[in-house]
C-alpha atoms as a PDB file:
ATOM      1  CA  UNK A   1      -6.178   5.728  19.151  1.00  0.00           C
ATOM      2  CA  UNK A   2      -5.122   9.491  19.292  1.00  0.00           C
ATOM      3  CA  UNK A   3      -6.439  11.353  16.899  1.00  0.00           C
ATOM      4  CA  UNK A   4      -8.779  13.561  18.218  1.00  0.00           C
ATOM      5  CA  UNK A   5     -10.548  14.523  14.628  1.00  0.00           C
ATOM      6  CA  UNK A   6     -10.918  11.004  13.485  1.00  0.00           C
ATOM      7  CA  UNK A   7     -12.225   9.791  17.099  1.00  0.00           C
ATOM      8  CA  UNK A   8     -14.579  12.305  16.548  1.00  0.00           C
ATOM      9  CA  UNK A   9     -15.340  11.631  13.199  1.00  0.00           C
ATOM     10  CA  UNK A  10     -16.200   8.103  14.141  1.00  0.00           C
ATOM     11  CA  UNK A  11     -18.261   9.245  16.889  1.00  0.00           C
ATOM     12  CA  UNK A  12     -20.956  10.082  14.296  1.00  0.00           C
ATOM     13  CA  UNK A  13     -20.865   7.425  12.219  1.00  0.00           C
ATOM     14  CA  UNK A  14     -24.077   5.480  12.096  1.00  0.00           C
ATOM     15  CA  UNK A  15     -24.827   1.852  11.869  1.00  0.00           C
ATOM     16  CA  UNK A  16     -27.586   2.942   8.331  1.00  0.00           C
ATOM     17  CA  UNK A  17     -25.273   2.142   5.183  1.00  0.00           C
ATOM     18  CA  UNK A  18     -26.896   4.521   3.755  1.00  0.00           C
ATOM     19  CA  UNK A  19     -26.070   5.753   0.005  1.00  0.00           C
ATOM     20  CA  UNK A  20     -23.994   3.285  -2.035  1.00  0.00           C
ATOM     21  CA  UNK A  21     -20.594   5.402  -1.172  1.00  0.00           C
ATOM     22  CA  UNK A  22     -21.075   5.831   2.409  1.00  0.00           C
ATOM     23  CA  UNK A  23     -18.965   4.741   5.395  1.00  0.00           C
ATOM     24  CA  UNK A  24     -20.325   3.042   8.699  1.00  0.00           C
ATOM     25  CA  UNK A  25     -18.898   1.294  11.479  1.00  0.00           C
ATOM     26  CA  UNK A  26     -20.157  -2.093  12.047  1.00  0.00           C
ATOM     27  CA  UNK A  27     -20.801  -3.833  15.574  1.00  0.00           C
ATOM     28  CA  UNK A  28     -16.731  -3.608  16.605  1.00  0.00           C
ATOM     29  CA  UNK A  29     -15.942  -0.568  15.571  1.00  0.00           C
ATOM     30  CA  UNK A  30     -14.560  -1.531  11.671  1.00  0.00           C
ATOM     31  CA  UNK A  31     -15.283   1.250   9.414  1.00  0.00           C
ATOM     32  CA  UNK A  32     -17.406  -0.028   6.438  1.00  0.00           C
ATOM     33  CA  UNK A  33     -18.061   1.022   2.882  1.00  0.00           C
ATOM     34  CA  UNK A  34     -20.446  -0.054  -0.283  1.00  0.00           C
ATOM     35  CA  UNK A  35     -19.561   0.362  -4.098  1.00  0.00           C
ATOM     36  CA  UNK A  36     -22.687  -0.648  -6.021  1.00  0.00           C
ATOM     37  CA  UNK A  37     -23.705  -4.041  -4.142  1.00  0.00           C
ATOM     38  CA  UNK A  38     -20.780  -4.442  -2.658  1.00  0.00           C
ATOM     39  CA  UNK A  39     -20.127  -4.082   1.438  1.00  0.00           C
ATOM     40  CA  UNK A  40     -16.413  -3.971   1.687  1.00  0.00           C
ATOM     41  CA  UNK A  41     -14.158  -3.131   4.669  1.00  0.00           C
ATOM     42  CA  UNK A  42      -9.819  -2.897   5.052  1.00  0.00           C
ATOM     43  CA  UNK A  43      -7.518  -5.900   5.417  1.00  0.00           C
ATOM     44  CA  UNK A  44      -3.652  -5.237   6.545  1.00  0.00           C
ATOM     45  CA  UNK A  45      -0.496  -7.227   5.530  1.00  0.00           C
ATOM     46  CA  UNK A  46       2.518  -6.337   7.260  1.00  0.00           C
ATOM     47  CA  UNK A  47       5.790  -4.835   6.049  1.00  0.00           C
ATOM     48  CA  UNK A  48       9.034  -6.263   8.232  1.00  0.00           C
ATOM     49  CA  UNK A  49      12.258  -5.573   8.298  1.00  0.00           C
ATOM     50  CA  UNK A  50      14.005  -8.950   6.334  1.00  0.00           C
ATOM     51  CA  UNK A  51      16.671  -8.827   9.094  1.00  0.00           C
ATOM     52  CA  UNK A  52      14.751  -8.330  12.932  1.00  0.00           C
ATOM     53  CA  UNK A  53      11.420  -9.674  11.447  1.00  0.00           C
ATOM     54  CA  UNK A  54      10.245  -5.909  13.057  1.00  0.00           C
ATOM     55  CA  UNK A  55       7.215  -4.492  10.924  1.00  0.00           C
ATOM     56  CA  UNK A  56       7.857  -1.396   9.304  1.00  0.00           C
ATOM     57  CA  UNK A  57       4.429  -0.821   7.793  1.00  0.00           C
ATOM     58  CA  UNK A  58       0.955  -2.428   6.859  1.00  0.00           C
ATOM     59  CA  UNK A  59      -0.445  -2.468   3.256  1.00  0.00           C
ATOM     60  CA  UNK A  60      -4.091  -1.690   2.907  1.00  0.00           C
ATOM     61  CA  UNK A  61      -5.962  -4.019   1.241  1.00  0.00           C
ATOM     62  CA  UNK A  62      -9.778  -4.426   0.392  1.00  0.00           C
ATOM     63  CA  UNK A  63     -12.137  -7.079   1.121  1.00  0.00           C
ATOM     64  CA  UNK A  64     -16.026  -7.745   0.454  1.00  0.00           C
ATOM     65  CA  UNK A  65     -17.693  -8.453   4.058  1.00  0.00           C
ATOM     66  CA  UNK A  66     -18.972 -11.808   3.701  1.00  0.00           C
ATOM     67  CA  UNK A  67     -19.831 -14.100   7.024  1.00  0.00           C
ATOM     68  CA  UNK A  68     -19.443 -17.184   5.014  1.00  0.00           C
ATOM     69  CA  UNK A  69     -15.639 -16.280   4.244  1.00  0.00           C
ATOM     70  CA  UNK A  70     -12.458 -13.918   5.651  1.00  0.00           C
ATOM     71  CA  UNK A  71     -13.579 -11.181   2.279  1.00  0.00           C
ATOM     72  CA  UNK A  72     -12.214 -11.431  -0.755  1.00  0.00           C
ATOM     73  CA  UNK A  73      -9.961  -8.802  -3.007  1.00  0.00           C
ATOM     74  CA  UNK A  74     -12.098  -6.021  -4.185  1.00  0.00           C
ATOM     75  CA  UNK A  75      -9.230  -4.970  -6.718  1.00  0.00           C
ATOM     76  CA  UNK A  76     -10.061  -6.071  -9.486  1.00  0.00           C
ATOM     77  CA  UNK A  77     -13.699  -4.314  -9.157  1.00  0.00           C
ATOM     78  CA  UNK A  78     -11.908  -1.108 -11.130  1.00  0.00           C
ATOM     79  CA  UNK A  79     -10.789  -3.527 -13.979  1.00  0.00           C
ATOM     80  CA  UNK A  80     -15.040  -3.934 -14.489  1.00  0.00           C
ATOM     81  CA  UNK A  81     -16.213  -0.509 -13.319  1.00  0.00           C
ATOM     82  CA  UNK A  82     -18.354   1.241 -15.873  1.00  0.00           C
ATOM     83  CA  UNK A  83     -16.709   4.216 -16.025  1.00  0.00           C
ATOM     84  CA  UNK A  84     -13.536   6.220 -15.038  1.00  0.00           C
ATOM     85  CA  UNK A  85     -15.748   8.643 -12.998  1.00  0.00           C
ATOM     86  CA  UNK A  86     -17.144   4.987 -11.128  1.00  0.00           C
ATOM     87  CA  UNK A  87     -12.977   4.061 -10.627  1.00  0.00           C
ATOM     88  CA  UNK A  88     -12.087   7.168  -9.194  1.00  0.00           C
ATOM     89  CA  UNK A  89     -15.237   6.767  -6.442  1.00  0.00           C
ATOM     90  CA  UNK A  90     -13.965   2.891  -5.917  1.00  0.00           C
ATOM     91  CA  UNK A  91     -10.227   4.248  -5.329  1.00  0.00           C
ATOM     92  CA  UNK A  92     -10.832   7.343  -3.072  1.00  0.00           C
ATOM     93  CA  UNK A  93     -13.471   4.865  -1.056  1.00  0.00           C
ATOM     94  CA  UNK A  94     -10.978   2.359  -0.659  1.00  0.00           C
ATOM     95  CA  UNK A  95      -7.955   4.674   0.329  1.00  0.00           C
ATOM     96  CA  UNK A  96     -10.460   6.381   2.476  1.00  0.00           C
ATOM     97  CA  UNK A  97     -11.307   3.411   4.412  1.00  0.00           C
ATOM     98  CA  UNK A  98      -7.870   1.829   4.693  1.00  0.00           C
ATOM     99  CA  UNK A  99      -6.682   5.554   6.432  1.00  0.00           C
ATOM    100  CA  UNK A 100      -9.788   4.885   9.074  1.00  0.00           C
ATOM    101  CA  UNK A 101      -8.885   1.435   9.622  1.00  0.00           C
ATOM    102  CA  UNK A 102      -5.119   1.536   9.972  1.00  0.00           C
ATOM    103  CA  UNK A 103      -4.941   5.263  12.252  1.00  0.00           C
ATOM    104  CA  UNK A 104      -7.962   4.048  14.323  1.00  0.00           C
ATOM    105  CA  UNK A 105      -5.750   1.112  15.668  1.00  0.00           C
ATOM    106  CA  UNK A 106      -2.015   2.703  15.195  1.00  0.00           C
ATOM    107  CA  UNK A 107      -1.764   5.650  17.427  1.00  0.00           C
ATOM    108  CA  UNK A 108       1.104   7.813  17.292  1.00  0.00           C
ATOM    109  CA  UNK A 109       4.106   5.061  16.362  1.00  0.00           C
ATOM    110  CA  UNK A 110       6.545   5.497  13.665  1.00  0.00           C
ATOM    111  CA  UNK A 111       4.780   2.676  11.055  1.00  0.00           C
ATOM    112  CA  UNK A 112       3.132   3.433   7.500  1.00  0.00           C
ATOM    113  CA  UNK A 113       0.034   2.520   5.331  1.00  0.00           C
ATOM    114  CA  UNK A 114       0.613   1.686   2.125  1.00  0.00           C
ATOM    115  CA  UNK A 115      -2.234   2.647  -0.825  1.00  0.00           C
ATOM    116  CA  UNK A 116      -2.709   1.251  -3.710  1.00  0.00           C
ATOM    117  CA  UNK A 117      -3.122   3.499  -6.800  1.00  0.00           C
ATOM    118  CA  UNK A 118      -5.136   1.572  -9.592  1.00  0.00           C
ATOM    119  CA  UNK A 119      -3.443   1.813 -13.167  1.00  0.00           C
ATOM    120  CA  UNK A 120      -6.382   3.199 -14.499  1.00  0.00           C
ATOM    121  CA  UNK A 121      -6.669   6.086 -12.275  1.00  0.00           C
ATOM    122  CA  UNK A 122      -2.886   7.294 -13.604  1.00  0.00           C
ATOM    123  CA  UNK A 123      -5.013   8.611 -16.491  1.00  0.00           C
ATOM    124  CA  UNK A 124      -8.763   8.457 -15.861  1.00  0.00           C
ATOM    125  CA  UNK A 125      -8.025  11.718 -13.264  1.00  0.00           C
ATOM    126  CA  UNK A 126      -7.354  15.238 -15.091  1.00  0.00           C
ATOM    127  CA  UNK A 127      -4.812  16.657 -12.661  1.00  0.00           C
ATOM    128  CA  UNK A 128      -3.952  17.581  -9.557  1.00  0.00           C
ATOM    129  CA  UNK A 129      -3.511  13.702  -7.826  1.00  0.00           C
ATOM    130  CA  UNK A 130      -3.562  12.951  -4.317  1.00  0.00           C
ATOM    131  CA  UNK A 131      -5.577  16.517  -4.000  1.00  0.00           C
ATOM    132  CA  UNK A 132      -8.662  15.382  -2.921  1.00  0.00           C
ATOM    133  CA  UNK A 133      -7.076  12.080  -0.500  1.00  0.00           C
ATOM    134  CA  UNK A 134      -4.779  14.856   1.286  1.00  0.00           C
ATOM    135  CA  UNK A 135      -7.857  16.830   1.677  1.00  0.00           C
ATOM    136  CA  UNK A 136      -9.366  14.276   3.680  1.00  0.00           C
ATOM    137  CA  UNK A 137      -6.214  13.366   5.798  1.00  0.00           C
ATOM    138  CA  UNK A 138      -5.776  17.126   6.110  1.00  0.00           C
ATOM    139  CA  UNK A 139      -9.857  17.362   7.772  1.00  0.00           C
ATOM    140  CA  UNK A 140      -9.219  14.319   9.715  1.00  0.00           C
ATOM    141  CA  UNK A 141      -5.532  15.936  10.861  1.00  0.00           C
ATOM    142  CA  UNK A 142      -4.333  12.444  10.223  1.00  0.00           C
ATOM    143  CA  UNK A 143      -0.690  12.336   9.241  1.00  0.00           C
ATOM    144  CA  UNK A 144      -0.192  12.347   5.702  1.00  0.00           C
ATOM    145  CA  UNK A 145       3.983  11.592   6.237  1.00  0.00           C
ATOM    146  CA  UNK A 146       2.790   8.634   7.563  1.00  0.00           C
ATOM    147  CA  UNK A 147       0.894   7.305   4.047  1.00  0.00           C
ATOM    148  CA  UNK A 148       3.164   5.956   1.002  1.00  0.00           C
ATOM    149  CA  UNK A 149       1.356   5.518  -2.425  1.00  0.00           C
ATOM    150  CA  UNK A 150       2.070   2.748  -4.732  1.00  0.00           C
ATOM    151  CA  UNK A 151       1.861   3.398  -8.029  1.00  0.00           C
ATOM    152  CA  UNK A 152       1.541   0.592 -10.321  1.00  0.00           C
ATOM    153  CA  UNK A 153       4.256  -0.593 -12.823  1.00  0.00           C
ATOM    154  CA  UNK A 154       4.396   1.655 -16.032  1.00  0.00           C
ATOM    155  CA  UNK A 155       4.540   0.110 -19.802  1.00  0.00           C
ATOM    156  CA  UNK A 156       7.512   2.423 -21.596  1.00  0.00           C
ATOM    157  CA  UNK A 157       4.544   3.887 -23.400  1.00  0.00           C
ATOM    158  CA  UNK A 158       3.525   5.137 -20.135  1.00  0.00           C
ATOM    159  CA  UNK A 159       6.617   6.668 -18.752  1.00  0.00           C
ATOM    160  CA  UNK A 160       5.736   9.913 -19.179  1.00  0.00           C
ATOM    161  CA  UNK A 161       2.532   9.582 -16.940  1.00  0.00           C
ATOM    162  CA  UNK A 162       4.100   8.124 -14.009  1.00  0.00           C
ATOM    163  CA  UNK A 163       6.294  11.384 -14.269  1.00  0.00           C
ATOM    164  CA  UNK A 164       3.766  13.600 -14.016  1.00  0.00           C
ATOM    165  CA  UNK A 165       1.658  11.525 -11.407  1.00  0.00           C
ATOM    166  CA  UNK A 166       4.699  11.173  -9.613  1.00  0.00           C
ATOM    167  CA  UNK A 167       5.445  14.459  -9.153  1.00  0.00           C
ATOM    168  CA  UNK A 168       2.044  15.781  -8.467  1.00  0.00           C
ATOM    169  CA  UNK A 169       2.216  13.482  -5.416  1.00  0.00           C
ATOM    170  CA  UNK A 170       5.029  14.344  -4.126  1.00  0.00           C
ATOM    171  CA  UNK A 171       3.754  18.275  -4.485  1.00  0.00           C
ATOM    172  CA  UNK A 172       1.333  16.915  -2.571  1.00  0.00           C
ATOM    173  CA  UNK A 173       3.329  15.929   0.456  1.00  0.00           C
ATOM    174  CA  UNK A 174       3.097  12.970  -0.143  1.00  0.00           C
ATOM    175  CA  UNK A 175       5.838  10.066  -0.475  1.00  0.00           C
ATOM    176  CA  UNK A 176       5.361   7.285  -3.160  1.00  0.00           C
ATOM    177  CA  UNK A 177       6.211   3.626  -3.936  1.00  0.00           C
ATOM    178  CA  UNK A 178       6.994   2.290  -7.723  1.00  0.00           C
ATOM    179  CA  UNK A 179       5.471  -1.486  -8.490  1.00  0.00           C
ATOM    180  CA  UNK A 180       8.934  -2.556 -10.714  1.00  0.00           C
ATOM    181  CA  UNK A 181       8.761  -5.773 -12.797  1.00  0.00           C
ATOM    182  CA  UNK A 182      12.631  -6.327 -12.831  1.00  0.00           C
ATOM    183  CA  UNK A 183      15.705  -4.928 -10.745  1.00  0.00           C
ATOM    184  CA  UNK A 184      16.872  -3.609 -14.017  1.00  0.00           C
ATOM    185  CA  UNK A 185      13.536  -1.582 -15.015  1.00  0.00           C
ATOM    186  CA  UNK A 186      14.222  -0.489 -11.516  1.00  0.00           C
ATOM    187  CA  UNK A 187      17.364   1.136 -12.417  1.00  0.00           C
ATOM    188  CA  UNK A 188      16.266   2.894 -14.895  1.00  0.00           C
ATOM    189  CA  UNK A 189      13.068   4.628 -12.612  1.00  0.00           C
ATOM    190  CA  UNK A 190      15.358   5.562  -9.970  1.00  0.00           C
ATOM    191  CA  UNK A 191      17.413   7.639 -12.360  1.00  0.00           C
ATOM    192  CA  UNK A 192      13.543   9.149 -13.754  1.00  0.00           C
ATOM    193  CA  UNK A 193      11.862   9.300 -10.631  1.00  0.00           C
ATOM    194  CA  UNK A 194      13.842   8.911  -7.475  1.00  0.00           C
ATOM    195  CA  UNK A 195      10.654   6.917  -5.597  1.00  0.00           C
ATOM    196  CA  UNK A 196      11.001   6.527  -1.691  1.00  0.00           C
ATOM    197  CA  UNK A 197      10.703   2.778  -2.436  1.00  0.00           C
ATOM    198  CA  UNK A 198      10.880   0.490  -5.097  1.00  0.00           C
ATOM    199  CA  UNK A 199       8.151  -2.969  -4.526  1.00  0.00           C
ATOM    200  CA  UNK A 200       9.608  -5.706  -6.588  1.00  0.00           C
ATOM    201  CA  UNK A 201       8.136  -9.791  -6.442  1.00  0.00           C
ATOM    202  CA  UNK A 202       9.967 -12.292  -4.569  1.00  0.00           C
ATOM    203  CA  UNK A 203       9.413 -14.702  -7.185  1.00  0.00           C
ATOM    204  CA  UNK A 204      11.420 -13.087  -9.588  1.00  0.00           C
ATOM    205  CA  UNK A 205      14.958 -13.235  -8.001  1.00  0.00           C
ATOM    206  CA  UNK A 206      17.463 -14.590 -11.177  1.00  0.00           C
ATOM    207  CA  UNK A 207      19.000 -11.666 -11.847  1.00  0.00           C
ATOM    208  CA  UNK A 208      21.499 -12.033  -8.924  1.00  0.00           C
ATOM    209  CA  UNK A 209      24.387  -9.318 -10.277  1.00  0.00           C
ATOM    210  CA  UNK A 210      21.758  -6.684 -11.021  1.00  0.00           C
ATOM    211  CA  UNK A 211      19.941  -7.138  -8.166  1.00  0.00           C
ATOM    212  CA  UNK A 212      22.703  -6.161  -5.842  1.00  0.00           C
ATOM    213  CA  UNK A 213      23.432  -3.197  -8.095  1.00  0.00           C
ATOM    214  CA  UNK A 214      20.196  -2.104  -7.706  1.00  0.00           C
ATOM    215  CA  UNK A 215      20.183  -2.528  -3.784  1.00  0.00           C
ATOM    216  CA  UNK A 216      23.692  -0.348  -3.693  1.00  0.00           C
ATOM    217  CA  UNK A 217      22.592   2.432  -6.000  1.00  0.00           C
ATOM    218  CA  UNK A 218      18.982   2.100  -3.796  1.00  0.00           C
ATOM    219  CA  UNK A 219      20.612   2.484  -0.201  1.00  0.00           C
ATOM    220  CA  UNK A 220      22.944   5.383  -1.718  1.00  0.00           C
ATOM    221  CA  UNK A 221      20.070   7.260  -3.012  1.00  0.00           C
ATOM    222  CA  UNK A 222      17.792   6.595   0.250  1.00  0.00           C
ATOM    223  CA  UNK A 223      15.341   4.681  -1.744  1.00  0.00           C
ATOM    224  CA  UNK A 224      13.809   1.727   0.496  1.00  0.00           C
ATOM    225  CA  UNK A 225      13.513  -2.026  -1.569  1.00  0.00           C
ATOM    226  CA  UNK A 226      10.286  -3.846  -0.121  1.00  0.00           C
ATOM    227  CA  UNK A 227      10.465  -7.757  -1.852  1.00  0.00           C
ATOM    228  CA  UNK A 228       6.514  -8.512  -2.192  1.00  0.00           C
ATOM    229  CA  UNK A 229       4.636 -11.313  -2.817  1.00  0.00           C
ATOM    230  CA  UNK A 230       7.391 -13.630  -0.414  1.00  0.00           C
ATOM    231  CA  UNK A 231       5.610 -17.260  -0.333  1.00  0.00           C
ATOM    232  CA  UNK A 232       8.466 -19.830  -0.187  1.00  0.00           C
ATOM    233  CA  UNK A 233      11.371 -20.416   2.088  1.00  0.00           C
ATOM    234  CA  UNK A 234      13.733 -20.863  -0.990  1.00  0.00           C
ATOM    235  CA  UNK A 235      12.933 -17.063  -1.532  1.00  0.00           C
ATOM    236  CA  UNK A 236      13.708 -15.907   2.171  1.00  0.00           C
ATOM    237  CA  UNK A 237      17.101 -17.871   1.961  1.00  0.00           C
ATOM    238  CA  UNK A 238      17.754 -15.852  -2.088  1.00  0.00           C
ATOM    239  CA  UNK A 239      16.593 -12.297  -0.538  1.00  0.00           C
ATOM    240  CA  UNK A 240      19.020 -12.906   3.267  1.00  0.00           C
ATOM    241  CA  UNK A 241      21.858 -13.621   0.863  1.00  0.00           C
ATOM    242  CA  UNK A 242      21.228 -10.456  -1.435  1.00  0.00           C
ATOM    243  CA  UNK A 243      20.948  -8.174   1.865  1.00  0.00           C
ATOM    244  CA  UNK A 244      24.085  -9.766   2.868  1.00  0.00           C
ATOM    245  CA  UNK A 245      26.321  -9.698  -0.423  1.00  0.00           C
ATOM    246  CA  UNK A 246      25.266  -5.872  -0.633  1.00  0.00           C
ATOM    247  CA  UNK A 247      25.561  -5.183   2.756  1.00  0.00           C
ATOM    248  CA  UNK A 248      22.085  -3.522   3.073  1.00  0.00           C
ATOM    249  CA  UNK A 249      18.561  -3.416   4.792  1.00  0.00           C
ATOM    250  CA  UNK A 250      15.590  -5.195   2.889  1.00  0.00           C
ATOM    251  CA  UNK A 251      11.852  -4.683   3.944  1.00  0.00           C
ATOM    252  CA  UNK A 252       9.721  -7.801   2.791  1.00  0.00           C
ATOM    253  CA  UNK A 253       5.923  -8.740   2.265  1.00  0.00           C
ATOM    254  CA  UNK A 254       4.022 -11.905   1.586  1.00  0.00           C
ATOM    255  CA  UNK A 255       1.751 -15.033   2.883  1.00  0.00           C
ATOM    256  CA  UNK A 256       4.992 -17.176   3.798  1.00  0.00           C
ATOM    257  CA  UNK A 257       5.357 -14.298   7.028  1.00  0.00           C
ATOM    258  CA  UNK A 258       1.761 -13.079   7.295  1.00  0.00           C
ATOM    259  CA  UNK A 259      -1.973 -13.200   6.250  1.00  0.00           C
ATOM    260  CA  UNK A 260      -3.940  -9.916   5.387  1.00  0.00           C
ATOM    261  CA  UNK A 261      -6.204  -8.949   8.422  1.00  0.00           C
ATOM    262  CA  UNK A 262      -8.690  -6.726   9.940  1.00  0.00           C
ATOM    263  CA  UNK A 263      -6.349  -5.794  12.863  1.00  0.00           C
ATOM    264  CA  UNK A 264      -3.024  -4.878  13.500  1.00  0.00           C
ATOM    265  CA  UNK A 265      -1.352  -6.925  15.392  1.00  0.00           C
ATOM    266  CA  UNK A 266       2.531  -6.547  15.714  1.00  0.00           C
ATOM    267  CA  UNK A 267       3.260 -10.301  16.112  1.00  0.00           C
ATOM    268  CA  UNK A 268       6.120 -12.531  15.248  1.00  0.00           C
ATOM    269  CA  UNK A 269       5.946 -13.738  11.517  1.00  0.00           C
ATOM    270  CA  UNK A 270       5.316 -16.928  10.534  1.00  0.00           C
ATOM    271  CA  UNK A 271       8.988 -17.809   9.434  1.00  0.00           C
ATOM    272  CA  UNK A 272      11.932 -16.590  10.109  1.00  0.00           C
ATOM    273  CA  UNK A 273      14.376 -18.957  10.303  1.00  0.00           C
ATOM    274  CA  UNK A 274      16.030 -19.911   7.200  1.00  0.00           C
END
């Protein structure tokens, strides 16, 4: 690690958990965090490069502590929270512990986090987003170029809100991700918002023809494409053919390459051959 601030930072951490927000490091050195009864902690899927199998970036993910399992998703803990007040302390907790986890281990090299951004908070907080995160990157001079947000997809109902959010973020400094259902809803936010990169699912690959549209238009506009959710070999084979018809990079996520875990480790995926 080689940020100064945050080594120091962790320095004082103690072992107490303290009040039901606080952050800890446990026995090796894992930050630590509790929302209501819940101990939770940061889990990291890689993001490689479809074509060198080189990761590009980790995805921050939260898990419960639990020594009879690995942790399960916390997610879905704003879906039941009582309040938006209650989502808002879940989501900066999370995003809070994720940037701990990931710049304790990462040092100085070139890859990003990725942070989710619930649904709910798109409207539960007044104004100013990503304020009060780049705050906390700014006292822990960790570098915020280095964090994408990904905000979740938008009903049409909605489309005005992921303008606004958008934008505030990117006021912010910081750069953001767009969860897209389809390669043609995609087309139509990269007119709106012109994200830094569109996260589509690798099951959903039918639309051949507007798929490579959307990776041309994508690569002119310097918008990176980052297939998630990549679980079957039949997939790999759809998404090497699309990079190759278009002519252009893809970035890819999912179980069929890698597991979420506690530590970053820059290993070969789990398939790569087609």
């Amino acid at each position: 690690m080689s940020f100064p601030i945050l080594q120091k930072y962790l320095a004082r951490l103690s072992d107490a958990t303290g009040a039901a927000s606080s952050i800890w490091l446990d026995h090796e050195g894992k930050a630590q965090g509790r929302f209501f009864n819940c101990t939770m902690s940061s889990a990291f899927q890689p993001i490689r490069e479809l074509a060198s199998g080189k990761v590009q970036a980790y995805e921050g993910l939260a898990r419960s502590v639990s020594a009879q399992d690995q942790g399960l998703s916390l997610w879905k803990l704003l879906d039941h929270a009582a309040s938006d007040d209650e989502s808002i302390e879940l989501d900066r907790l999370c995003r809070m512990l994720h940037a701990i986890n990931f710049f304790r281990q990462a040092g100085e090299g070139g890859q990003d986090l990725y942070l989710n951004v619930h649904d709910r908070l798109l409207s539960a907080v007044s104004s100013n987003h990503g304020h009060a995160f780049r705050r906390i990157l700014d006292a822990l001079e960790l570098p915020l170029e280095r964090v994408v947000l990904q905000l979740p997809a938008a009903s049409p109902q909605q489309g005005w809100l992921l303008n606004y959010v958008s934008d505030n973020y990117r006021r912010n400094g910081f750069r953001f991700a767009v969860n897209v259902p389809s390669a043609r809803e995609a087309l139509h936010v990269l007119e709106r918002l012109r994200p830094d990169v569109f996260k589509l699912d690798a099951r959903e690959l039918h639309d051949g023809e507007t798929l490579q549209t959307l990776l041309t238009r994508s690569a002119q506009a310097g918008v990176a494409v980052v297939f998630k959710r990549l679980e079957s070999p039949q997939s790999l084979t759809v998404l090497r053919q699309l990079s190759e018809s278009a002519g252009v990079p893809l970035l890819v996520q999912g179980y069929l390459l890698d597991e979420p875990r506690a530590d970053l480790l820059d290993t070969e995926p789990r398939a790569v051959a087609a």
